[in-house]
C-alpha atoms as a PDB file:
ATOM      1  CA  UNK A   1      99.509 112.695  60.256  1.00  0.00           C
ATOM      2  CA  UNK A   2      96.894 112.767  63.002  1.00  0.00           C
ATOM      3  CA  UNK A   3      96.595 109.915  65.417  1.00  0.00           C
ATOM      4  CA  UNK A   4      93.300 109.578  66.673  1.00  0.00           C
ATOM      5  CA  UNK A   5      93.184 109.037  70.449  1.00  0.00           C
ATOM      6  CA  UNK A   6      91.824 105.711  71.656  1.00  0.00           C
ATOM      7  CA  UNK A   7      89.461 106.566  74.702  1.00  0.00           C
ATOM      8  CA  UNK A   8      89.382 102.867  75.914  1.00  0.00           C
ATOM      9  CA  UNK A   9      93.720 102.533  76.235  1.00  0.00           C
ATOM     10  CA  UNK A  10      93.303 106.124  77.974  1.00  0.00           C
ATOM     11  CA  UNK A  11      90.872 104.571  80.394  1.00  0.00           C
ATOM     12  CA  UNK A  12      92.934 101.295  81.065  1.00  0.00           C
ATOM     13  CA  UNK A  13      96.008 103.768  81.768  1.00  0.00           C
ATOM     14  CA  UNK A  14      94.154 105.874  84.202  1.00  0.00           C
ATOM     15  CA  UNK A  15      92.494 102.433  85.331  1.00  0.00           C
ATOM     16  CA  UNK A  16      96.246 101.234  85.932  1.00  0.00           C
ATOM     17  CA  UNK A  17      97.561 104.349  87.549  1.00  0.00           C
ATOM     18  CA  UNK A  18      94.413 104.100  90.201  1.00  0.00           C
ATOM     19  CA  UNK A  19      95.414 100.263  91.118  1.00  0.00           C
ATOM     20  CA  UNK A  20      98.747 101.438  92.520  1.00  0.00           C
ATOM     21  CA  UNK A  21      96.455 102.854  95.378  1.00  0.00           C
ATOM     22  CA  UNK A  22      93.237 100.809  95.573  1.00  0.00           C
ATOM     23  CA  UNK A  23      93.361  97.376  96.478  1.00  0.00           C
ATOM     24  CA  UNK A  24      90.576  94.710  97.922  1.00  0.00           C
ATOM     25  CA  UNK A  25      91.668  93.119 100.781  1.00  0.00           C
ATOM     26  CA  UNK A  26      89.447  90.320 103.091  1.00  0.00           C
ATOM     27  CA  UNK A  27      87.669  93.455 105.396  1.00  0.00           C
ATOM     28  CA  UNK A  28      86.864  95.959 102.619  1.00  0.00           C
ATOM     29  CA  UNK A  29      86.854  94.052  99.105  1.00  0.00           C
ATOM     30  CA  UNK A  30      87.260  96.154  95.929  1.00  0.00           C
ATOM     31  CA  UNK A  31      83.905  96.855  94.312  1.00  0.00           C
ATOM     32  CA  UNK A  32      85.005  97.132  90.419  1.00  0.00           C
ATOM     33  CA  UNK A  33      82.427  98.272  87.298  1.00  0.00           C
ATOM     34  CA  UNK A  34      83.194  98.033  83.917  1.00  0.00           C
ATOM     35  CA  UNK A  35      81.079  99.810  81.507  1.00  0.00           C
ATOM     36  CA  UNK A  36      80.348  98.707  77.714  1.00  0.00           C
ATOM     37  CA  UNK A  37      78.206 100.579  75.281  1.00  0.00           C
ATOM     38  CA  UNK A  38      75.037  98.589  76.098  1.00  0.00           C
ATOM     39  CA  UNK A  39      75.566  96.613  79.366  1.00  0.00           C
ATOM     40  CA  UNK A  40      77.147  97.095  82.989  1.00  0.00           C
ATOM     41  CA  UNK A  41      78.784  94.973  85.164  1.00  0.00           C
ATOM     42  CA  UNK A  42      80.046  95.233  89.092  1.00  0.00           C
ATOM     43  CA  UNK A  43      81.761  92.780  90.394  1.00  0.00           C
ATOM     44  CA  UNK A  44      83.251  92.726  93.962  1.00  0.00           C
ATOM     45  CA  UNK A  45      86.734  91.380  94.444  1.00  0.00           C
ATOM     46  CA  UNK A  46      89.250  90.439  97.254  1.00  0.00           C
ATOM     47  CA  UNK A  47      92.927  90.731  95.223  1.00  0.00           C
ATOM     48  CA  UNK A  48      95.179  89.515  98.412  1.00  0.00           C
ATOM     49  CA  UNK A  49      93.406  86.003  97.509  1.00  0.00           C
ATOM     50  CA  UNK A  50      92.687  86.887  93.577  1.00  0.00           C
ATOM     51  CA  UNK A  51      89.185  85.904  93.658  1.00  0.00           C
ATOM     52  CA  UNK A  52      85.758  87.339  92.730  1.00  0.00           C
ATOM     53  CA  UNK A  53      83.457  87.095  95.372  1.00  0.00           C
ATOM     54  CA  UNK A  54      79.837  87.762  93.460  1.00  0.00           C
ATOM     55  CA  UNK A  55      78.887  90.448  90.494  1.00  0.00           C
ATOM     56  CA  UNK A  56      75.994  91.114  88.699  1.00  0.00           C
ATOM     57  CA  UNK A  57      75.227  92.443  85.714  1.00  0.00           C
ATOM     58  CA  UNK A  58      72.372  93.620  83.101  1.00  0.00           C
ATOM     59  CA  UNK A  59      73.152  90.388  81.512  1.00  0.00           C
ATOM     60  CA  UNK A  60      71.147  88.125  84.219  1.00  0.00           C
ATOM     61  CA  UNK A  61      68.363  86.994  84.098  1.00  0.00           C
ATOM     62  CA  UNK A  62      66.674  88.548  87.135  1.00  0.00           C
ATOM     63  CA  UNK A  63      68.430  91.871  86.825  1.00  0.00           C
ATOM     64  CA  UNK A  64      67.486  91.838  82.923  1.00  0.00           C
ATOM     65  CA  UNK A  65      63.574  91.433  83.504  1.00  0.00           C
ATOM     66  CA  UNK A  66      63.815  94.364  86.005  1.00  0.00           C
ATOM     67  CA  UNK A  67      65.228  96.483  83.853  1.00  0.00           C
ATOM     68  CA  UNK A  68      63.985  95.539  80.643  1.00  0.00           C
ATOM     69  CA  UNK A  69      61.748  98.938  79.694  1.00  0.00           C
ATOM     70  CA  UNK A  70      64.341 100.917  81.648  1.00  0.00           C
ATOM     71  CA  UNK A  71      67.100 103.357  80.845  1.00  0.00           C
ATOM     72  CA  UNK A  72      70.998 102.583  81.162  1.00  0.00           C
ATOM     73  CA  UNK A  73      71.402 104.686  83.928  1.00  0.00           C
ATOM     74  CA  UNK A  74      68.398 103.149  85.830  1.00  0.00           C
ATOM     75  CA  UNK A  75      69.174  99.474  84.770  1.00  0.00           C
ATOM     76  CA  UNK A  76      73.132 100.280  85.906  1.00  0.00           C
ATOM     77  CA  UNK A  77      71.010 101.409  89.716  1.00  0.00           C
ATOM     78  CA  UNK A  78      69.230  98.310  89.596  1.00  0.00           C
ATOM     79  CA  UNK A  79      72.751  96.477  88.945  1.00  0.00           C
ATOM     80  CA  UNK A  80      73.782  98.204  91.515  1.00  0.00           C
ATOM     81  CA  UNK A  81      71.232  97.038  94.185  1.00  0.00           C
ATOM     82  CA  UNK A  82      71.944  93.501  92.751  1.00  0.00           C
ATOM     83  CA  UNK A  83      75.257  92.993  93.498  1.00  0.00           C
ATOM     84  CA  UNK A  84      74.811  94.841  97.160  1.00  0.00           C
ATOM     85  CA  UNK A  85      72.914  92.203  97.907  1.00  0.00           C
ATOM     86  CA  UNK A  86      74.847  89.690  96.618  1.00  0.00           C
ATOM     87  CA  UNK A  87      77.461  91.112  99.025  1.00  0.00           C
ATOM     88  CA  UNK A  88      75.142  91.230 102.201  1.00  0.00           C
ATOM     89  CA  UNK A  89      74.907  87.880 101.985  1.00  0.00           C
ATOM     90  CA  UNK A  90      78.707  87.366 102.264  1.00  0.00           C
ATOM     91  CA  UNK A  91      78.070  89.699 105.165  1.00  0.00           C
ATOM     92  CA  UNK A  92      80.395  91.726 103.236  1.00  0.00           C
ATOM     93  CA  UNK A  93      79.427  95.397 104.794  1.00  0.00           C
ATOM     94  CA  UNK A  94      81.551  97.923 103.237  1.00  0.00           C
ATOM     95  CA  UNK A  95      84.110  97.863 100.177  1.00  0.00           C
ATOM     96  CA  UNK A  96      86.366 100.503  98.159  1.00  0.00           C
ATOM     97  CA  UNK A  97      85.168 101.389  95.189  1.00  0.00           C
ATOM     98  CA  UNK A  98      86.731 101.112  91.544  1.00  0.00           C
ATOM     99  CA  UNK A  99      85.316 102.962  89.216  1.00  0.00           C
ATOM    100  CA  UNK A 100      87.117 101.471  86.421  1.00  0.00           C
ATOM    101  CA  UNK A 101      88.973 104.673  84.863  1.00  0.00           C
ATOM    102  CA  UNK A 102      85.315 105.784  84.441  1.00  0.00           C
ATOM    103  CA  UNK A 103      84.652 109.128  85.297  1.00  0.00           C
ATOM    104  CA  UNK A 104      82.158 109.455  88.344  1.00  0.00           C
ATOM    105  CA  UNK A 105      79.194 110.074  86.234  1.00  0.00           C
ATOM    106  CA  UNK A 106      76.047 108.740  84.739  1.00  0.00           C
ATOM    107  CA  UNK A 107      75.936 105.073  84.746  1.00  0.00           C
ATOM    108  CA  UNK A 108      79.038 104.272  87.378  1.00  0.00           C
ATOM    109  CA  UNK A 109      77.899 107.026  89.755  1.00  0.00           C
ATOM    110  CA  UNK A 110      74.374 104.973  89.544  1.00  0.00           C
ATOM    111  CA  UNK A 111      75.983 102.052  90.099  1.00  0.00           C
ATOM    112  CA  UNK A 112      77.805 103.208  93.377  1.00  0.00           C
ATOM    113  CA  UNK A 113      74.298 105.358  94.823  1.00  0.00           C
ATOM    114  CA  UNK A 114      72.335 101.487  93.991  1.00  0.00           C
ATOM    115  CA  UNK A 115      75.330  99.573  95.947  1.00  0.00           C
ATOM    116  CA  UNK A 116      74.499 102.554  99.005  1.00  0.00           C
ATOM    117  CA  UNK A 117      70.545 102.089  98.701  1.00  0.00           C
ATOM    118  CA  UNK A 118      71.133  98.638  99.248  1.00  0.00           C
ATOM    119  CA  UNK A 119      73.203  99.057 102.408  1.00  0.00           C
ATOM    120  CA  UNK A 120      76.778  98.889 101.702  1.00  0.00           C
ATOM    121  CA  UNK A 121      79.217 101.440 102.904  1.00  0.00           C
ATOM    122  CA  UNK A 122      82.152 103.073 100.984  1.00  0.00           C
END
């Protein structure tokens, strides 16, 4: 018998194997994204203390009446921008970024070119 393959434990595994090497410290937090089938969300973290320090998502309010007549990949931009900002006002300036076990595509890549508009480095 045929097991089918469950994409979202392959994606925690690769997630996994990519934390052995990317962590968030004080300086350069971890920018992390997490991608469901309708909504995004990016949250910036700093593991040595455990702690999220802001995120945004499609599921506030502000971000949500941006994007409300615009595609995934635009709205996940906007999200983007959003939590940049967020972060600027930490005078957090650059971070590492985690794409999640995503591949670097679509939605997370337009996440990551939003967080550069905005002015963070990584």
């Amino acid at each position: 018998m045929i097991k089918m393959i469950d994409k979202n434990e392959e994606r925690v595994r690769r997630h996994a194997r990519v934390r052995k090497k990317i962590s968030g410290t004080a300086e350069t937090p971890r920018l992390c994204v997490y991608r469901s089938l309708n909504h995004i969300y990016a949250q910036v973290i700093d593991d040595t203390k455990g702690v999220t320090l802001c995120s945004a998502s499609t599921l506030e309010k502000d971000v949500k009446a941006k994007t409300a007549k615009m595609t995934k990949t635009d709205a996940a931009k906007e999200v983007g921008k959003a939590v940049a900002e967020k972060a600027k006002a930490l005078k957090i300036e650059s971070v590492v970024f985690d794409r999640g076990g995503y591949i670097y595509t679509g939605r997370v890549q337009a996440v990551a070119d939003g967080a550069r508009e905005a002015g963070l480095n990584f």
